[in-house]
PDB file of N, CA and C in Angstrom:
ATOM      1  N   UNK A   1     -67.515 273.906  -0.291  1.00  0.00           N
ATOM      2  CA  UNK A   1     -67.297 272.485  -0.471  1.00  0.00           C
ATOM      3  C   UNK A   1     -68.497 271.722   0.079  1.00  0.00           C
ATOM      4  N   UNK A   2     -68.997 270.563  -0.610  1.00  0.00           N
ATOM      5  CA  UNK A   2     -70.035 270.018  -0.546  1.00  0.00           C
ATOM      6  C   UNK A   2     -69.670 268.971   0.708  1.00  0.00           C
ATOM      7  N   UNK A   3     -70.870 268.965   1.658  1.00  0.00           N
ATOM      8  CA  UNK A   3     -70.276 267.761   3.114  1.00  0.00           C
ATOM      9  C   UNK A   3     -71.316 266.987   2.511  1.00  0.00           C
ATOM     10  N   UNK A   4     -71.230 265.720   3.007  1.00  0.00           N
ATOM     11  CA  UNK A   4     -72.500 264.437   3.060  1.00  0.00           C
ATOM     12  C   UNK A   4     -73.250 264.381   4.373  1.00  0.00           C
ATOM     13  N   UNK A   5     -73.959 265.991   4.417  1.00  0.00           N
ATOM     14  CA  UNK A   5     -74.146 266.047   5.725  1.00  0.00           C
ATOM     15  C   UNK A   5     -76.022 266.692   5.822  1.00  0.00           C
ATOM     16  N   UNK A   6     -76.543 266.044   6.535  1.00  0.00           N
ATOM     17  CA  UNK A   6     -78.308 267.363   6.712  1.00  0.00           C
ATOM     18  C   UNK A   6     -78.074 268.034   7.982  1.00  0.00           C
ATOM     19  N   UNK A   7     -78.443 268.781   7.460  1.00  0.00           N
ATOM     20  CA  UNK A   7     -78.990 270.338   8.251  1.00  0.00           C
ATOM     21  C   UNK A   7     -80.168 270.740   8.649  1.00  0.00           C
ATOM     22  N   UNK A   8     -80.871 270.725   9.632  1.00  0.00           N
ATOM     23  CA  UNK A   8     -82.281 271.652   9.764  1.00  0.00           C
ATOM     24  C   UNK A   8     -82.079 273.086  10.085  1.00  0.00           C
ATOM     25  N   UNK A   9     -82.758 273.753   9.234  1.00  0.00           N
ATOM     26  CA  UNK A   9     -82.864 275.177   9.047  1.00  0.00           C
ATOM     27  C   UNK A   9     -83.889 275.861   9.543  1.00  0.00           C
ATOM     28  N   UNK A  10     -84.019 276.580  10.779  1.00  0.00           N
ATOM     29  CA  UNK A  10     -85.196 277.113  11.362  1.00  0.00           C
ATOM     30  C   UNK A  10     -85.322 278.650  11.111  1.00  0.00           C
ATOM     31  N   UNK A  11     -86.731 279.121  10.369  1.00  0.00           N
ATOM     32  CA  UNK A  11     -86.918 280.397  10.000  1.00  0.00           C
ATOM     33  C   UNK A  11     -87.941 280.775  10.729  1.00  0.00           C
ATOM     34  N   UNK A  12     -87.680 282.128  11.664  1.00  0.00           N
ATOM     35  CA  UNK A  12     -88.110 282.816  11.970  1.00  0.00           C
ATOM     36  C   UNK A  12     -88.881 283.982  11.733  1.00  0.00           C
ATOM     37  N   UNK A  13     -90.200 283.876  10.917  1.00  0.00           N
ATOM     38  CA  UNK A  13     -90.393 284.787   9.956  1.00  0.00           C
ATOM     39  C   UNK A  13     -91.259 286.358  10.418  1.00  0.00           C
ATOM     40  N   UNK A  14     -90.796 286.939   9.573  1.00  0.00           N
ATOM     41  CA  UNK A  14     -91.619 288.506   9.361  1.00  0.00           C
ATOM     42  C   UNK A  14     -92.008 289.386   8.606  1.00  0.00           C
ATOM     43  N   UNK A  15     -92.886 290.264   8.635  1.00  0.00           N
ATOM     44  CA  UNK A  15     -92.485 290.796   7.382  1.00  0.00           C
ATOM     45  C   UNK A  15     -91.461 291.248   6.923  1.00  0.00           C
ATOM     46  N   UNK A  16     -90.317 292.209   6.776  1.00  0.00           N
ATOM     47  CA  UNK A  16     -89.430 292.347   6.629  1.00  0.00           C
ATOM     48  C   UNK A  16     -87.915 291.462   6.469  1.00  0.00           C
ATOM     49  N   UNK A  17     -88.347 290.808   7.924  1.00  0.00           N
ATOM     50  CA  UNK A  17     -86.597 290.000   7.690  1.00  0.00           C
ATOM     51  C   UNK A  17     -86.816 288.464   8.558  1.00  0.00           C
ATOM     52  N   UNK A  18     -85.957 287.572   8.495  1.00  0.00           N
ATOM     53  CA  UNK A  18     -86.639 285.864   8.608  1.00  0.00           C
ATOM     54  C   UNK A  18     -85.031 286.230   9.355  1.00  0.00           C
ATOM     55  N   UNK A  19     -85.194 285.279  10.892  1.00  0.00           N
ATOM     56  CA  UNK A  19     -84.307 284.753  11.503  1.00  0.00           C
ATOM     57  C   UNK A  19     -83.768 283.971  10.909  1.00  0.00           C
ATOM     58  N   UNK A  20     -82.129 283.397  11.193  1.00  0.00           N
ATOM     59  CA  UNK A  20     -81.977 281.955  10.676  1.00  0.00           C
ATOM     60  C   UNK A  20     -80.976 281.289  11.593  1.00  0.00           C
ATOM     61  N   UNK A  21     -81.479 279.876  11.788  1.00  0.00           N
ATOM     62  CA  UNK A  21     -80.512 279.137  13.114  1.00  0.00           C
ATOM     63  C   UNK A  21     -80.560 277.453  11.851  1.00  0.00           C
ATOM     64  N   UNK A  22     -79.366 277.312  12.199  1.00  0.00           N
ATOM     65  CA  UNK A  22     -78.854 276.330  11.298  1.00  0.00           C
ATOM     66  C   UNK A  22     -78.521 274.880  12.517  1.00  0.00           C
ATOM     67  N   UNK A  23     -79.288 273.945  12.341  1.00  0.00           N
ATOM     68  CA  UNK A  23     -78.595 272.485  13.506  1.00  0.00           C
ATOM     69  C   UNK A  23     -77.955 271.420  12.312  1.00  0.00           C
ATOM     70  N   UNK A  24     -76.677 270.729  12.807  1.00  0.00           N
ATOM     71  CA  UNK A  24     -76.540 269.772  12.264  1.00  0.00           C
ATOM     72  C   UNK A  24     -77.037 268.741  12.798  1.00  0.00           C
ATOM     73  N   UNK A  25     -77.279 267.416  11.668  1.00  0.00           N
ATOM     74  CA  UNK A  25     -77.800 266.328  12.107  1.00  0.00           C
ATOM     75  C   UNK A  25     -76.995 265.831  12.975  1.00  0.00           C
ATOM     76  N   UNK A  26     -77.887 264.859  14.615  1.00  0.00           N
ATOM     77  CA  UNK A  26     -77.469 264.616  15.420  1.00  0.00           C
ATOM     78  C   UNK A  26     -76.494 265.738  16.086  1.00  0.00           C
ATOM     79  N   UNK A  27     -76.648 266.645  16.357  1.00  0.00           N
ATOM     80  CA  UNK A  27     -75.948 267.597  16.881  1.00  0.00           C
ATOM     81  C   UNK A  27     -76.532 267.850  18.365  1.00  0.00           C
ATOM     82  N   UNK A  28     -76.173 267.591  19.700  1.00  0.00           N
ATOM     83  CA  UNK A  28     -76.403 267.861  20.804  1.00  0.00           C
ATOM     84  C   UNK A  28     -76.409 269.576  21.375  1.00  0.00           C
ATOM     85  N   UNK A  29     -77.418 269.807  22.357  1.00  0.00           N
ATOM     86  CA  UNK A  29     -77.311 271.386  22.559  1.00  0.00           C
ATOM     87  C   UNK A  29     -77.967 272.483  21.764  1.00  0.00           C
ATOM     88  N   UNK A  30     -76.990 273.248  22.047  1.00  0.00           N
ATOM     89  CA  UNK A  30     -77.574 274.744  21.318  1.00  0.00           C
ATOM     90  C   UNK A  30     -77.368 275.186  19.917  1.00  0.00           C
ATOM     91  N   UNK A  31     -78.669 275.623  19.643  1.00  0.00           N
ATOM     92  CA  UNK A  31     -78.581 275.565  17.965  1.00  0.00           C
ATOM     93  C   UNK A  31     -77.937 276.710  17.758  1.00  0.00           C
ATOM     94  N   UNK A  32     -77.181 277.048  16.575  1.00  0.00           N
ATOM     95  CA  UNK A  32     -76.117 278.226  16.606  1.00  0.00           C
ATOM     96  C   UNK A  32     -77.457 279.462  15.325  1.00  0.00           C
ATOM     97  N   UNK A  33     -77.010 280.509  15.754  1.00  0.00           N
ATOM     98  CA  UNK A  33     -78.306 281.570  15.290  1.00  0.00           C
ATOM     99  C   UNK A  33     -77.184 282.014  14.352  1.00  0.00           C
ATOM    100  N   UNK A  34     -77.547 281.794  12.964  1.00  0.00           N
ATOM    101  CA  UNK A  34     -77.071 282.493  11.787  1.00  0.00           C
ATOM    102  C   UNK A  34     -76.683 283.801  11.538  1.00  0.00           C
ATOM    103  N   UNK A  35     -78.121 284.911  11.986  1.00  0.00           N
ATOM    104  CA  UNK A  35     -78.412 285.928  12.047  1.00  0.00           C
ATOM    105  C   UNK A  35     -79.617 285.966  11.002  1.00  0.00           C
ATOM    106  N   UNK A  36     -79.753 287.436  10.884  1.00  0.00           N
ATOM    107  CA  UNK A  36     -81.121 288.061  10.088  1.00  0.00           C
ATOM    108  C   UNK A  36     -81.062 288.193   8.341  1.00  0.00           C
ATOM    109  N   UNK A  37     -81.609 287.650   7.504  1.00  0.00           N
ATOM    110  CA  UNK A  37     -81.676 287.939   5.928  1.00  0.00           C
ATOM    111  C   UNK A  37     -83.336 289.010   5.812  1.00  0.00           C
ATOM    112  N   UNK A  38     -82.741 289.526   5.092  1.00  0.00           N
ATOM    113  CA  UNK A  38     -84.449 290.347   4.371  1.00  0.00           C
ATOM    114  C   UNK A  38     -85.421 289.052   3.941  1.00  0.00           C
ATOM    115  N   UNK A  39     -86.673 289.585   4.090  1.00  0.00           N
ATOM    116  CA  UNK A  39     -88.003 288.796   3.624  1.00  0.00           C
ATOM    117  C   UNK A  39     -88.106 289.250   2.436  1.00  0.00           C
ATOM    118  N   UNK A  40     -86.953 288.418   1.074  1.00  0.00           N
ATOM    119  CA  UNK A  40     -87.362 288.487  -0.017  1.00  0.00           C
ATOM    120  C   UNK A  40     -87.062 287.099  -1.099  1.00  0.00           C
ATOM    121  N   UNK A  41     -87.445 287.027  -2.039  1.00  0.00           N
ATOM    122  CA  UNK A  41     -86.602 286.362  -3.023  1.00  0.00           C
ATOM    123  C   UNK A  41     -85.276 286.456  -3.072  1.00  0.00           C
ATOM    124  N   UNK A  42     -84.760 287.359  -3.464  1.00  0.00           N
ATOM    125  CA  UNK A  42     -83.326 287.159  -3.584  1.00  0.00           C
ATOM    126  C   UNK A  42     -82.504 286.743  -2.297  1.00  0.00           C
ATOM    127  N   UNK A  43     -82.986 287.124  -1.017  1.00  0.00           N
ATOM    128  CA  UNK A  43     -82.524 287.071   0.107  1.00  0.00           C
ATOM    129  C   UNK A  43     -82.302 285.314   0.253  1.00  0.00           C
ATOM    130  N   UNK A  44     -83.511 284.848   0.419  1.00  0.00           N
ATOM    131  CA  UNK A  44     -83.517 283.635   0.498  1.00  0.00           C
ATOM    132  C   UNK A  44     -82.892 282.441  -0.675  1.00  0.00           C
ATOM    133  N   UNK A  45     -82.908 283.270  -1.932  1.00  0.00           N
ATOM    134  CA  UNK A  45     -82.221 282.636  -3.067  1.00  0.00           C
ATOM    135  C   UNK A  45     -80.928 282.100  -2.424  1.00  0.00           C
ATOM    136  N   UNK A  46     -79.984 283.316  -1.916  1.00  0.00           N
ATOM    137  CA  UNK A  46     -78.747 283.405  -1.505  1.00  0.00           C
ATOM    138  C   UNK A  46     -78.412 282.260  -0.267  1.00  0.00           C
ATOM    139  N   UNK A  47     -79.557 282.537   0.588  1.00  0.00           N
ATOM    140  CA  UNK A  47     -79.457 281.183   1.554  1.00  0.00           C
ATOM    141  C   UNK A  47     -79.187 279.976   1.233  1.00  0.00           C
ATOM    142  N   UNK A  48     -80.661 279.568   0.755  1.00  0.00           N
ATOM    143  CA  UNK A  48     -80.662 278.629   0.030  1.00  0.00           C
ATOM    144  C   UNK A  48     -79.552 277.752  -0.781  1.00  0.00           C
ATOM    145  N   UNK A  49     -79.291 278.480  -1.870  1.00  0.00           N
ATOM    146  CA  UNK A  49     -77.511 278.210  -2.357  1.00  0.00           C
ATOM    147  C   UNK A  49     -76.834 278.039  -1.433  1.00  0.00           C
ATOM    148  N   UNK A  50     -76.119 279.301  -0.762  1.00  0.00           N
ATOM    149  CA  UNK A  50     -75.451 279.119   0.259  1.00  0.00           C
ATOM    150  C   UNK A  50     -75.425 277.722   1.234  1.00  0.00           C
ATOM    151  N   UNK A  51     -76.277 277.326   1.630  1.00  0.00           N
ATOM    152  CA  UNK A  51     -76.588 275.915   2.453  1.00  0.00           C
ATOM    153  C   UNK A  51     -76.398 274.732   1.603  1.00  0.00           C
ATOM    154  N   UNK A  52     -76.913 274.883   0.404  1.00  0.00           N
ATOM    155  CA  UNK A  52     -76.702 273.656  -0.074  1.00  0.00           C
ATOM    156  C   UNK A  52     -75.547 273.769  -1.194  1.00  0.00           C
ATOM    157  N   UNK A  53     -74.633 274.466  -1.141  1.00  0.00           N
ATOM    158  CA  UNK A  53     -73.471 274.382  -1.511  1.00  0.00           C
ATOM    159  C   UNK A  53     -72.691 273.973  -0.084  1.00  0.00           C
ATOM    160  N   UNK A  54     -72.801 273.879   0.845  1.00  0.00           N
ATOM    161  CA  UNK A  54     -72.509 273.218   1.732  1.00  0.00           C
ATOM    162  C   UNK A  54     -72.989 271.765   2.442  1.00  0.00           C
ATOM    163  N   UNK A  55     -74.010 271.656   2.152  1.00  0.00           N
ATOM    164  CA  UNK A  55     -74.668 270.268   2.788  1.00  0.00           C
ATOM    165  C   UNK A  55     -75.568 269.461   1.406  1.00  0.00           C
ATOM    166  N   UNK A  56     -75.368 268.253   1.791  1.00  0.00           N
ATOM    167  CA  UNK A  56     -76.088 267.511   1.070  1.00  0.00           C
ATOM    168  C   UNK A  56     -77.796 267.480   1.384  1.00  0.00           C
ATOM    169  N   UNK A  57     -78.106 267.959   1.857  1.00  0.00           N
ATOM    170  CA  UNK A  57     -79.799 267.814   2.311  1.00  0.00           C
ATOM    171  C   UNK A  57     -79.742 269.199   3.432  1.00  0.00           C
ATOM    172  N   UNK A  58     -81.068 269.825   2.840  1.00  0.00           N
ATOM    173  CA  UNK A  58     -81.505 271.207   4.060  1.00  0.00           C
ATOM    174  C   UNK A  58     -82.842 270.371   4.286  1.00  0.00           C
ATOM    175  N   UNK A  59     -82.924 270.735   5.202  1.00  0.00           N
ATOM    176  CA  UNK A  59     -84.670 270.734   6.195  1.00  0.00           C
ATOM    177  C   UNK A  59     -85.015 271.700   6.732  1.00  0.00           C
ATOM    178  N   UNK A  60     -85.874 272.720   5.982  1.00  0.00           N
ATOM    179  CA  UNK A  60     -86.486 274.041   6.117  1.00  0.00           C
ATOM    180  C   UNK A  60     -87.732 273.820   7.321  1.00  0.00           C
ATOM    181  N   UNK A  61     -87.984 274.478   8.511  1.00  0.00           N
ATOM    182  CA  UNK A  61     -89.135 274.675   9.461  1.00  0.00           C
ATOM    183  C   UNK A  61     -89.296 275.637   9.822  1.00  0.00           C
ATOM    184  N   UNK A  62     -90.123 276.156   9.449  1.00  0.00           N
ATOM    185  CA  UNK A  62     -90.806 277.740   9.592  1.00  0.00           C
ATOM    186  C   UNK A  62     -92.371 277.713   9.823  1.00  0.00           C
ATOM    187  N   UNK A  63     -92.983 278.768  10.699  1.00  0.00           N
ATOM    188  CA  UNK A  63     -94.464 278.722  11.234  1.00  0.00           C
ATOM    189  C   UNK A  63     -94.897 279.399  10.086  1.00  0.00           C
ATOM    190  N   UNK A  64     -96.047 279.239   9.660  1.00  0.00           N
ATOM    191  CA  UNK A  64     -96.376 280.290   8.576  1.00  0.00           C
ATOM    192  C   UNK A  64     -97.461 280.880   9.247  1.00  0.00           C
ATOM    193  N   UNK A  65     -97.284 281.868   9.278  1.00  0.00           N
ATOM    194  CA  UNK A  65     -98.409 282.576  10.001  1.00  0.00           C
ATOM    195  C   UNK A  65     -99.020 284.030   9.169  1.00  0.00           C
ATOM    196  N   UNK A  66     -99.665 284.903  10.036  1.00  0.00           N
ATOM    197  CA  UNK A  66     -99.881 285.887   8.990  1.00  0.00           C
ATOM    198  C   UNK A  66     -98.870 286.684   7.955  1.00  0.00           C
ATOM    199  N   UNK A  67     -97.500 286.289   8.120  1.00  0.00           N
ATOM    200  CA  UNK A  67     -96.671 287.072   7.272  1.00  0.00           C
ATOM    201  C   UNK A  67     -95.604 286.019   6.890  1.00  0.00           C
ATOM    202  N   UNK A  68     -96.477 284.927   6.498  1.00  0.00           N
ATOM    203  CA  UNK A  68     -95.260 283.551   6.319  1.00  0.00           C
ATOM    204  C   UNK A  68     -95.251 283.712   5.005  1.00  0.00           C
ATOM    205  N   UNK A  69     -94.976 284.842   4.339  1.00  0.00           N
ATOM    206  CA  UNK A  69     -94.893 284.938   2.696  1.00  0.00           C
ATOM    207  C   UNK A  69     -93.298 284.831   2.425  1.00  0.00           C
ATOM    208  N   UNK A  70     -92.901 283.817   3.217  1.00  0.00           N
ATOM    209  CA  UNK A  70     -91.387 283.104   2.825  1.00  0.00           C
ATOM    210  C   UNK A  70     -91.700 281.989   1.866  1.00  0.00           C
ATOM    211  N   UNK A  71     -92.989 280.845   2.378  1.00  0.00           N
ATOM    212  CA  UNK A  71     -93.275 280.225   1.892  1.00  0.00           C
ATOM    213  C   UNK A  71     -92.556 280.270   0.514  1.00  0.00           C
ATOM    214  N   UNK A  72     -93.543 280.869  -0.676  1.00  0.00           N
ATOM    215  CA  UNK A  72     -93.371 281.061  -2.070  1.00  0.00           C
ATOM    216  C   UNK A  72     -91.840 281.125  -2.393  1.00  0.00           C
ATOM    217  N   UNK A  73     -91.096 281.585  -1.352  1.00  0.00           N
ATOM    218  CA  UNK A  73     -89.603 282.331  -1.830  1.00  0.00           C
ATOM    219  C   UNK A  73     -88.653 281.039  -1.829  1.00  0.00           C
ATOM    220  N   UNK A  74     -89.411 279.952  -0.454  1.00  0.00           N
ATOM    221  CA  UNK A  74     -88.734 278.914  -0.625  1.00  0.00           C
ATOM    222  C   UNK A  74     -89.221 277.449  -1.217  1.00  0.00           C
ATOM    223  N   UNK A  75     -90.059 277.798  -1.856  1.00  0.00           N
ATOM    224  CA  UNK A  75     -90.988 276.644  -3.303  1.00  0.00           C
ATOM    225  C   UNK A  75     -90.277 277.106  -3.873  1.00  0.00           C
ATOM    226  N   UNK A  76     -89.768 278.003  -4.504  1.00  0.00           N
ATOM    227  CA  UNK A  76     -89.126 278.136  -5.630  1.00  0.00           C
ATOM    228  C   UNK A  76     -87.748 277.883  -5.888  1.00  0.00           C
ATOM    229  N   UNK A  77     -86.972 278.088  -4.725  1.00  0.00           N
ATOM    230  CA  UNK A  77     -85.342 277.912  -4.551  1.00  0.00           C
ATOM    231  C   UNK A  77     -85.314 276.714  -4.170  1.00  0.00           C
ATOM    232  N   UNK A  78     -86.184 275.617  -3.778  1.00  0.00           N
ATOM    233  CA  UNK A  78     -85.643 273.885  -2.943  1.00  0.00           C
ATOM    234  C   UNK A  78     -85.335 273.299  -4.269  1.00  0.00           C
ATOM    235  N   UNK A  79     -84.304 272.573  -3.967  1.00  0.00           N
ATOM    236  CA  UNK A  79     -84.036 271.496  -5.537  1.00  0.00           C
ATOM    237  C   UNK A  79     -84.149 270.070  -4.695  1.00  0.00           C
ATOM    238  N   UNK A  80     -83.697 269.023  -5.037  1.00  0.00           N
ATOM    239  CA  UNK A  80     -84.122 267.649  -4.925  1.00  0.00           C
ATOM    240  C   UNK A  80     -83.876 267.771  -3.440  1.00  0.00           C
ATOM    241  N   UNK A  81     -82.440 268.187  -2.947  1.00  0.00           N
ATOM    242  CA  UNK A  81     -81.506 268.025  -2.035  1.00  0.00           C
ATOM    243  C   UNK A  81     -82.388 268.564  -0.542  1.00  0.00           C
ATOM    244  N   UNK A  82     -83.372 269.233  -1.086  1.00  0.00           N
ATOM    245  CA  UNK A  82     -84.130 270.100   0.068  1.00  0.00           C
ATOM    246  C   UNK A  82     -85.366 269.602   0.711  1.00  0.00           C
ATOM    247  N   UNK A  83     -85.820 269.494   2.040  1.00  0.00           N
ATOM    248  CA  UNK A  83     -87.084 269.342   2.189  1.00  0.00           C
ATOM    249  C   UNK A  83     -87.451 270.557   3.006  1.00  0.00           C
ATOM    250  N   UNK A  84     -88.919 270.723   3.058  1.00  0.00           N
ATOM    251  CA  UNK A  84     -89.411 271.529   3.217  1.00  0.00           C
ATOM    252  C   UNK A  84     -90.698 271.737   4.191  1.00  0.00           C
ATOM    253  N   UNK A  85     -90.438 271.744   5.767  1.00  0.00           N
ATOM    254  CA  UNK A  85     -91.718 271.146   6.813  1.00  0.00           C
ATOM    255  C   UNK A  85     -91.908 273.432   6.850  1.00  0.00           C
ATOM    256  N   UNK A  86     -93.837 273.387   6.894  1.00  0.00           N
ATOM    257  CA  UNK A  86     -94.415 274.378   7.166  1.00  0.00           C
ATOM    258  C   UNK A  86     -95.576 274.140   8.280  1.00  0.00           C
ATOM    259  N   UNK A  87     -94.812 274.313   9.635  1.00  0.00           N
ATOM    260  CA  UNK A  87     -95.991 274.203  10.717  1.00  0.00           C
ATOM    261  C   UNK A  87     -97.062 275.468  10.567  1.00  0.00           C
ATOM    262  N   UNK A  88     -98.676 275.370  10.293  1.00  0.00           N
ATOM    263  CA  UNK A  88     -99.352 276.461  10.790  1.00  0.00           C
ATOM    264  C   UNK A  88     -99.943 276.392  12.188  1.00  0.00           C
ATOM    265  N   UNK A  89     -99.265 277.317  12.524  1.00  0.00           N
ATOM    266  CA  UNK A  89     -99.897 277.781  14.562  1.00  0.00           C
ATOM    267  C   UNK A  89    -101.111 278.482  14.859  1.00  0.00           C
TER     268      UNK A  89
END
């Protein structure tokens, strides 16, 4: 069910598999840790959906660093509803 709600989505990336910790807006405290998805397309497809079949707006923040090849996985899955911050460290 769809909320009228944003979310920031923090990815933890690697090669293999991307952390994921989900905050709601204005939410005080500790951010709650999702758990681990594979570092792929489909992996992140599933997120992706997943979140925004729940929230009206995601806000993706992830470091891209030498193995930030999430990037591409999540250009391709954001629709209007999504934004998309890439800090390089």
């Amino acid at each position: 069910m769809l909320q009228n709600s944003k979310v920031f989505v923090g990815l933890d990336t690697s090669k293999l598999k991307n952390s994921v910790a989900v905050a709601e807006d204005g939410r005080q405290g500790e951010i709650p840790f999702l758990g681990d998805i594979d570092n792929t397309p489909e992996a992140v497809r599933r997120l992706v959906h997943k979140l925004a079949s729940q929230h009206s707006e995601l806000l993706f923040c992830y470091e891209a660093g030498p193995t930030g090849s999430t990037a591409p996985f999540l250009r391709a899955n954001v629709g209007q509803r999504t934004l998309l911050y890439v800090l390089n460290i």
